[in-house]
N, C-alpha and C. Protein backbone atom coordinates (compact mmCIF):
# COMPACT_ATOMS: atom_id res chain seq x y z
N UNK A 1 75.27 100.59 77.32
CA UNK A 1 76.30 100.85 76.33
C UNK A 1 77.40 101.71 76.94
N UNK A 2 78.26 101.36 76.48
CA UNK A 2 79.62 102.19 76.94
C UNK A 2 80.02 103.77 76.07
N UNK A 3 81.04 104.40 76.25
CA UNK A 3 80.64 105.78 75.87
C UNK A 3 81.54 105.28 73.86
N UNK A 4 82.34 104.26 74.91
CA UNK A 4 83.00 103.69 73.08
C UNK A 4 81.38 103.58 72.32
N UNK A 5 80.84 102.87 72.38
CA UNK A 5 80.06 101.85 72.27
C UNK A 5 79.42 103.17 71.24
N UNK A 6 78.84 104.32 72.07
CA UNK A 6 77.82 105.08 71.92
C UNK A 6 78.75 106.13 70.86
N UNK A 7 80.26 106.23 70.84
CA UNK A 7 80.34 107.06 69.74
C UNK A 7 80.58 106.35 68.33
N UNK A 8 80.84 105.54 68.69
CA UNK A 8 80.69 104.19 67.47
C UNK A 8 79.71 104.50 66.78
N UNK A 9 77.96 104.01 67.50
CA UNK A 9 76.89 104.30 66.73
C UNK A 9 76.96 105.97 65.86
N UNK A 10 76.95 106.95 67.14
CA UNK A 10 77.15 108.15 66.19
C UNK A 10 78.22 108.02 65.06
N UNK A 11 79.28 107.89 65.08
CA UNK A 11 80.19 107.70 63.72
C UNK A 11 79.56 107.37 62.70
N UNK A 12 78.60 106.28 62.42
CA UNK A 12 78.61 105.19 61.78
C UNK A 12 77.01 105.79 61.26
N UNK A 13 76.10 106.67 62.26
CA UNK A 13 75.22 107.60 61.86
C UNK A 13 76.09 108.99 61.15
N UNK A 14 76.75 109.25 61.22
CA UNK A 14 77.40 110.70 60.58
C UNK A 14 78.19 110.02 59.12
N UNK A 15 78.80 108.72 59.19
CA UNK A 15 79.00 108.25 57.91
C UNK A 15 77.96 108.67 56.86
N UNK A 16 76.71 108.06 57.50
CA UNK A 16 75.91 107.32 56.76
C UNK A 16 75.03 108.94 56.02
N UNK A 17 74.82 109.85 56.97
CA UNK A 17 74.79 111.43 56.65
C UNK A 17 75.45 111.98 55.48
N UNK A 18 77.04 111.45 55.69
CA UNK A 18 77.87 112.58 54.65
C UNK A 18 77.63 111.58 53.19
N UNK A 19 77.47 110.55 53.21
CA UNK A 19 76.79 109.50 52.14
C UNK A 19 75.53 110.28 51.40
N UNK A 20 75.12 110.19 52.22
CA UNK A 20 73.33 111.36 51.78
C UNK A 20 73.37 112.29 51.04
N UNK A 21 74.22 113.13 52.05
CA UNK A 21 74.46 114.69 51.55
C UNK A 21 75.72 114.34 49.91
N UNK A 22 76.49 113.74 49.76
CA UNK A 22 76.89 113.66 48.91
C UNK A 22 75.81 113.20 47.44
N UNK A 23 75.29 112.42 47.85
CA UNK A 23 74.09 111.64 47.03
C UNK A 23 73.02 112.76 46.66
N UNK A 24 72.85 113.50 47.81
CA UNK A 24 72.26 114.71 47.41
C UNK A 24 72.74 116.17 46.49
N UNK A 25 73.97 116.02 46.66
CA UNK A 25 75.03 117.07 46.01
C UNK A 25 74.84 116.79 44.60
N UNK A 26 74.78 115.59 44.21
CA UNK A 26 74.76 115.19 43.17
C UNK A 26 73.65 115.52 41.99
N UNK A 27 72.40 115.59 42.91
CA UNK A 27 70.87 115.60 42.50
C UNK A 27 70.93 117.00 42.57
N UNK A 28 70.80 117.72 43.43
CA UNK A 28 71.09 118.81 43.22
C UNK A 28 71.70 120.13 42.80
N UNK A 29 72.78 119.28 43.08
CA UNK A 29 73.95 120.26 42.84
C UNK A 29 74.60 120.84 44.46
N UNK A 30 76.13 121.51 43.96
CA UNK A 30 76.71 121.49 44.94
C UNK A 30 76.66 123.22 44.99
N UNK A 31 76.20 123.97 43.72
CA UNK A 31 76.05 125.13 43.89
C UNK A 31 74.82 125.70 44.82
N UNK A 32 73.82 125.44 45.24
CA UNK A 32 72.85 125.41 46.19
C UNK A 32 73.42 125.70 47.43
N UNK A 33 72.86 126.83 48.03
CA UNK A 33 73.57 127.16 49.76
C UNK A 33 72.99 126.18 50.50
N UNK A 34 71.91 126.26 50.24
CA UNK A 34 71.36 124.96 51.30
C UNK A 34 72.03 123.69 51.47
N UNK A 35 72.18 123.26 50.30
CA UNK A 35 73.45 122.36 49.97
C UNK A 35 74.72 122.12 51.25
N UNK A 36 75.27 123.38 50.57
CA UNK A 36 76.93 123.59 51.27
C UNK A 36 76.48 123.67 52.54
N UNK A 37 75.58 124.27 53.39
CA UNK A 37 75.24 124.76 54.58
C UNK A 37 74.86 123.40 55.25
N UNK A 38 74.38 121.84 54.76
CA UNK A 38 74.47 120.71 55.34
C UNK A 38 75.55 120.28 55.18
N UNK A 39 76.25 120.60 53.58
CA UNK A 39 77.74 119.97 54.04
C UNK A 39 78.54 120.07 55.46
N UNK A 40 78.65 121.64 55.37
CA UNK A 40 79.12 122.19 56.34
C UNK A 40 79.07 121.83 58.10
N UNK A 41 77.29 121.75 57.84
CA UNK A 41 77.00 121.27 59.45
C UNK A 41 77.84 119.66 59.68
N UNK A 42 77.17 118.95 58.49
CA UNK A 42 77.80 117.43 58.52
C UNK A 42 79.39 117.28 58.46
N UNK A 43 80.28 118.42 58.08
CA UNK A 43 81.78 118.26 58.88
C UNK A 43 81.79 118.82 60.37
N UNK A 44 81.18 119.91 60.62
CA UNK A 44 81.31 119.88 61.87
C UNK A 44 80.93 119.19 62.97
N UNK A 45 79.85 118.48 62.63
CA UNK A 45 80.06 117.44 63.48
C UNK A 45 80.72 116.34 63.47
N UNK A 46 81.14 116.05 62.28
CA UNK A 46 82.72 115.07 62.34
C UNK A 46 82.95 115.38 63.17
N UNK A 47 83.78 116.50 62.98
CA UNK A 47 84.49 117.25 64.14
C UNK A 47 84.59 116.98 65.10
N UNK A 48 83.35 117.34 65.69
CA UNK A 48 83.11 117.19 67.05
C UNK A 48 82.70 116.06 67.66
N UNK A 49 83.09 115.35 66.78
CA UNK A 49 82.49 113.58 67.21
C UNK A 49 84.21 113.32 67.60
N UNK A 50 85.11 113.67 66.32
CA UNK A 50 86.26 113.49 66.54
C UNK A 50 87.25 113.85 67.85
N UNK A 51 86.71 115.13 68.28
CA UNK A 51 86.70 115.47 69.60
C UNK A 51 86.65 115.23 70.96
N UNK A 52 85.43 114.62 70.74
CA UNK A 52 84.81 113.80 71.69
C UNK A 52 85.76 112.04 71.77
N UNK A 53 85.84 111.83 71.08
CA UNK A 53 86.49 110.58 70.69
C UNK A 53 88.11 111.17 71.82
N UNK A 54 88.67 111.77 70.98
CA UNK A 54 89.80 111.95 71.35
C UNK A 54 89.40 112.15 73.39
N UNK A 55 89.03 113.51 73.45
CA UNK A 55 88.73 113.31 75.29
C UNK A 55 88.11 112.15 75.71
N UNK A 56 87.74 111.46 75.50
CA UNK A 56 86.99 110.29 76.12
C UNK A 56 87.92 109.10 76.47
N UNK A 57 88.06 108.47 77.76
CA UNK A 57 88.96 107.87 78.18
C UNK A 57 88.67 106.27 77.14
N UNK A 58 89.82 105.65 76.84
CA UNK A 58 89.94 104.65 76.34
C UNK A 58 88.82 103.37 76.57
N UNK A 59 89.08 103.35 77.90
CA UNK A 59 88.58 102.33 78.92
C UNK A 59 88.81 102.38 80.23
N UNK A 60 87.55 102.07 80.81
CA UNK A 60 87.23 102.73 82.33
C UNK A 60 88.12 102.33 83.53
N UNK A 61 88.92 103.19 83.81
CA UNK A 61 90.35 102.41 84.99
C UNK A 61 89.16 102.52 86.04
N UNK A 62 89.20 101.04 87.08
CA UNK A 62 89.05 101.20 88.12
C UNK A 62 89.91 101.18 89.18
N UNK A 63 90.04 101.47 90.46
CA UNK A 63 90.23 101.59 91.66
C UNK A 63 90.91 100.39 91.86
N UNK A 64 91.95 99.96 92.59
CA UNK A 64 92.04 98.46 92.60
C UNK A 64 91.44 98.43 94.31
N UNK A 65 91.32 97.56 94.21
CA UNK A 65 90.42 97.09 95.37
C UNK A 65 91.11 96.54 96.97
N UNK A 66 91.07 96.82 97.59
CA UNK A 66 91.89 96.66 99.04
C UNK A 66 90.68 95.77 100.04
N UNK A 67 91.29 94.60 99.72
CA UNK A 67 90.46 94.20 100.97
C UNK A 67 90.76 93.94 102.23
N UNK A 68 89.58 93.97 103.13
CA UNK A 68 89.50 94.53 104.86
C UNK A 68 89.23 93.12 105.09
N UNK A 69 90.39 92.70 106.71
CA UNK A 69 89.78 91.08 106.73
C UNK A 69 88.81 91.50 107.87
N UNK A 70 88.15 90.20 107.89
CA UNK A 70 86.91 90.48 109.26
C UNK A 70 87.34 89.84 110.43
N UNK A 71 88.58 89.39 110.40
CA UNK A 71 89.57 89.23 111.84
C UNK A 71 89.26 90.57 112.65
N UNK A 72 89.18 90.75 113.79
CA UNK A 72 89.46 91.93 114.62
C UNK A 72 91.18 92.23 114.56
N UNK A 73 90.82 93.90 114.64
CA UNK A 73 92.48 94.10 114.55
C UNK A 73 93.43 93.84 115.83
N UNK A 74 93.94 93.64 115.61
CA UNK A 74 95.50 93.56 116.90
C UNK A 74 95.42 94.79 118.04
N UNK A 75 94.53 94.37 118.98
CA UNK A 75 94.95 95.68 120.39
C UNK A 75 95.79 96.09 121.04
N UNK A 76 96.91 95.75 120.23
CA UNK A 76 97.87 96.18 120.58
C UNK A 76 99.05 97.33 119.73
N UNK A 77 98.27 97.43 118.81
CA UNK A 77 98.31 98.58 117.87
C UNK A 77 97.70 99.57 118.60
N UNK A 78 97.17 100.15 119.58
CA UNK A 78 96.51 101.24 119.95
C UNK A 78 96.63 101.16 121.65
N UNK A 79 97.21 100.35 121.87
CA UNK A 79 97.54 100.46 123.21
C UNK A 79 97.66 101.28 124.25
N UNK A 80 98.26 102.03 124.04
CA UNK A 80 98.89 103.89 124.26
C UNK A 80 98.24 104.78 123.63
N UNK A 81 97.04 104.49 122.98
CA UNK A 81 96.23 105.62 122.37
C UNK A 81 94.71 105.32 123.16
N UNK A 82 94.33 106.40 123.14
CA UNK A 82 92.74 106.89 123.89
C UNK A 82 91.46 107.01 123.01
N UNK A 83 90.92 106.24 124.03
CA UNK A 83 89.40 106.11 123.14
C UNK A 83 88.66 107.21 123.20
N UNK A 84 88.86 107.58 121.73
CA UNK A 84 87.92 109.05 121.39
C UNK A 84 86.33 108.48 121.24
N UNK A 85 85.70 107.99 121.47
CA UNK A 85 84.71 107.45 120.96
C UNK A 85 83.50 108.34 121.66
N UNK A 86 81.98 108.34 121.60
CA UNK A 86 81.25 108.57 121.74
C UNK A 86 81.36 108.79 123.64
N UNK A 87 80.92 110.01 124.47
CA UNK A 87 80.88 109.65 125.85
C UNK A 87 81.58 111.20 126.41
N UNK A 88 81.59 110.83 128.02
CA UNK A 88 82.58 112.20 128.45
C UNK A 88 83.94 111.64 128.84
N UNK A 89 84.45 112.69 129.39
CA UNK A 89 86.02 111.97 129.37
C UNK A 89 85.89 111.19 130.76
N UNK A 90 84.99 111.10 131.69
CA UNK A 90 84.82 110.01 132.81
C UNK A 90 84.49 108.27 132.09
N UNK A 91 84.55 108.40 130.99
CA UNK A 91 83.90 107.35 129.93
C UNK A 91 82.24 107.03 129.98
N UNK A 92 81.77 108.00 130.48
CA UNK A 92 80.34 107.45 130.43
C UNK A 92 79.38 108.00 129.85
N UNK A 93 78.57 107.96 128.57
CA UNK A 93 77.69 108.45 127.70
C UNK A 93 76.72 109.51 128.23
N UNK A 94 76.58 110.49 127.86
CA UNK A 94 75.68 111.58 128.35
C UNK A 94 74.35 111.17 128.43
């Protein structure tokens, strides 16, 4: 699942919460702390779902892609340059 994907489900679980707690407000009453004190939690995590929503990138940019051909390169691009490669400077591997 994608991170869309995954705040979707939470949304759609925190809907389904403030549904409850309202349904419960009802039965109970809204004068009850216990009450207000789930209301309460159940906006803040709106909140912070809303939050999250907002920082979370749209959709995942990738890299664009550069491809390498498997031609050998042109030796003549390096012509005048020195092989640093593995060895001593007599060219011969220790």
């Amino acid at each position: 699942m994608s991170v869309h994907d995954d705040l979707t489900a939470v949304q759609r679980s925190l809907d389904d919460l403030v549904r409850s707690v309202g349904r419960l407000e009802k039965q109970v009453g809204s004068d009850s702390l216990d009450v207000r004190r789930v209301r309460t939690d159940a906006d803040h995590l709106r909140e912070s779902v809303a939050l999250l929503r907002a920082a979370s990138p749209s959709e995942t940019v990738r890299p664009e892609r550069v491809p390498i051909p498997d031609t050998p390169y042109d030796r003549t691009l390096w012509a005048d340059a020195e092989d640093e490669g593995l060895g001593s400077r007599e060219g011969r591997a220790p």
